[in-house]
C-alpha atoms as a PDB file:
ATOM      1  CA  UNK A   1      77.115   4.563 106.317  1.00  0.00           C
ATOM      2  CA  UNK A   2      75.962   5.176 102.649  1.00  0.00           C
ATOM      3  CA  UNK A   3      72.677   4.291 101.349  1.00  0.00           C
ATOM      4  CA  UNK A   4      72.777   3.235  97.422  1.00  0.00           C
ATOM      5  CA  UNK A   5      69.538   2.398  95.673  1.00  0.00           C
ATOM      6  CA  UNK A   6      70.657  -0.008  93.024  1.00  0.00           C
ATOM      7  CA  UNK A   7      68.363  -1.292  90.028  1.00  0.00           C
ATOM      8  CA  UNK A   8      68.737  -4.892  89.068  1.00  0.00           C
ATOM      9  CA  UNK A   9      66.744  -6.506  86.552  1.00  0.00           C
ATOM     10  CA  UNK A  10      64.450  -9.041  87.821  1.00  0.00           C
ATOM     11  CA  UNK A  11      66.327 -12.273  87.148  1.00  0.00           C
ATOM     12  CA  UNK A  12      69.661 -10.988  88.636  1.00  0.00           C
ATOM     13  CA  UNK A  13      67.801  -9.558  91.389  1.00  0.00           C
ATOM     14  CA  UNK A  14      65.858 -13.191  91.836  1.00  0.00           C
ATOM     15  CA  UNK A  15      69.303 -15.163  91.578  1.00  0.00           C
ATOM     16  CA  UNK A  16      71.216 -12.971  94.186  1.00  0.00           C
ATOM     17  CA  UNK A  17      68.261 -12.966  96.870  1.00  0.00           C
ATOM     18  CA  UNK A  18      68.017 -17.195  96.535  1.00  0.00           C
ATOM     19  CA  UNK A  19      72.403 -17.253  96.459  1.00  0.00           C
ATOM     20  CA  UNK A  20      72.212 -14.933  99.703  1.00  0.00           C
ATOM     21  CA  UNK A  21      69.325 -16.893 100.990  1.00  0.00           C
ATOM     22  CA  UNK A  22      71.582 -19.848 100.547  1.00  0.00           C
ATOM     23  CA  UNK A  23      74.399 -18.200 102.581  1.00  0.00           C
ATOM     24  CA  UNK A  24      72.109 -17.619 105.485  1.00  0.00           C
ATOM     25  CA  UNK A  25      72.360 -13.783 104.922  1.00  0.00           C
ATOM     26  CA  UNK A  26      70.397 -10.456 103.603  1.00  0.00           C
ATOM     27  CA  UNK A  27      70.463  -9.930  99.922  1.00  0.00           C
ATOM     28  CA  UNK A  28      72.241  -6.483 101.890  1.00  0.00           C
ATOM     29  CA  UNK A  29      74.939  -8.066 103.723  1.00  0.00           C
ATOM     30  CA  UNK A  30      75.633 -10.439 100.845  1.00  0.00           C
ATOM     31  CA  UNK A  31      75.786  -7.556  98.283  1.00  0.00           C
ATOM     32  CA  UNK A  32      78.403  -5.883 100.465  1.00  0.00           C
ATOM     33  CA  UNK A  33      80.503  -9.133 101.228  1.00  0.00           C
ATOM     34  CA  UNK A  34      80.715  -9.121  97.254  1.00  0.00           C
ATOM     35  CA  UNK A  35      81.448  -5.290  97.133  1.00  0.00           C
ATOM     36  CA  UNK A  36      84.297  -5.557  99.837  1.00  0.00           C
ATOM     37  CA  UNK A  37      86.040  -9.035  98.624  1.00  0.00           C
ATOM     38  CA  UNK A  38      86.079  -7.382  95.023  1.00  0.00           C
ATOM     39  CA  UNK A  39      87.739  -3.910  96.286  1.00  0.00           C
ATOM     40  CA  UNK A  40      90.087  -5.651  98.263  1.00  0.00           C
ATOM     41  CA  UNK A  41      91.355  -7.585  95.382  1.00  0.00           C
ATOM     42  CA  UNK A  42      91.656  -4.116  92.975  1.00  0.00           C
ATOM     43  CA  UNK A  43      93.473  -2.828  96.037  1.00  0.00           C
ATOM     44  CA  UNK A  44      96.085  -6.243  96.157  1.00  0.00           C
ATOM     45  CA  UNK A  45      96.259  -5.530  92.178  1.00  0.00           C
ATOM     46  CA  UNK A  46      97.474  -1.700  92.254  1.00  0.00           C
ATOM     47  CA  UNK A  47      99.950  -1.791  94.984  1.00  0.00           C
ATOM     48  CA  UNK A  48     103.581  -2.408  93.298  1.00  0.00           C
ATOM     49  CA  UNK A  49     105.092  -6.264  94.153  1.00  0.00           C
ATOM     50  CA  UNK A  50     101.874  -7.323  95.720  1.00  0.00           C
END
């Protein structure tokens, strides 16, 4: 596993803890649920007839 130190400004990083909050997970698990749904759909996107 990679660890990525990420800077967010203080209102994004406010809005995504209360949204993961909401969603009963870690401002962590919640970032990567976002990362992974939005490299699965680039990966749908560049295969040919998907």
């Amino acid at each position: 596993m990679i660890k990525l130190n990420l800077r967010l400004p203080d209102d994004l990083y406010a809005k995504a803890k209360a949204l993961a909050a909401a969603d009963d997970r870690s401002l962590n698990s919640w970032l990567v649920s976002l990362v992974r749904h939005a490299t699965e759909g680039s990966e749908r996107r560049s295969v040919p007839g998907a």
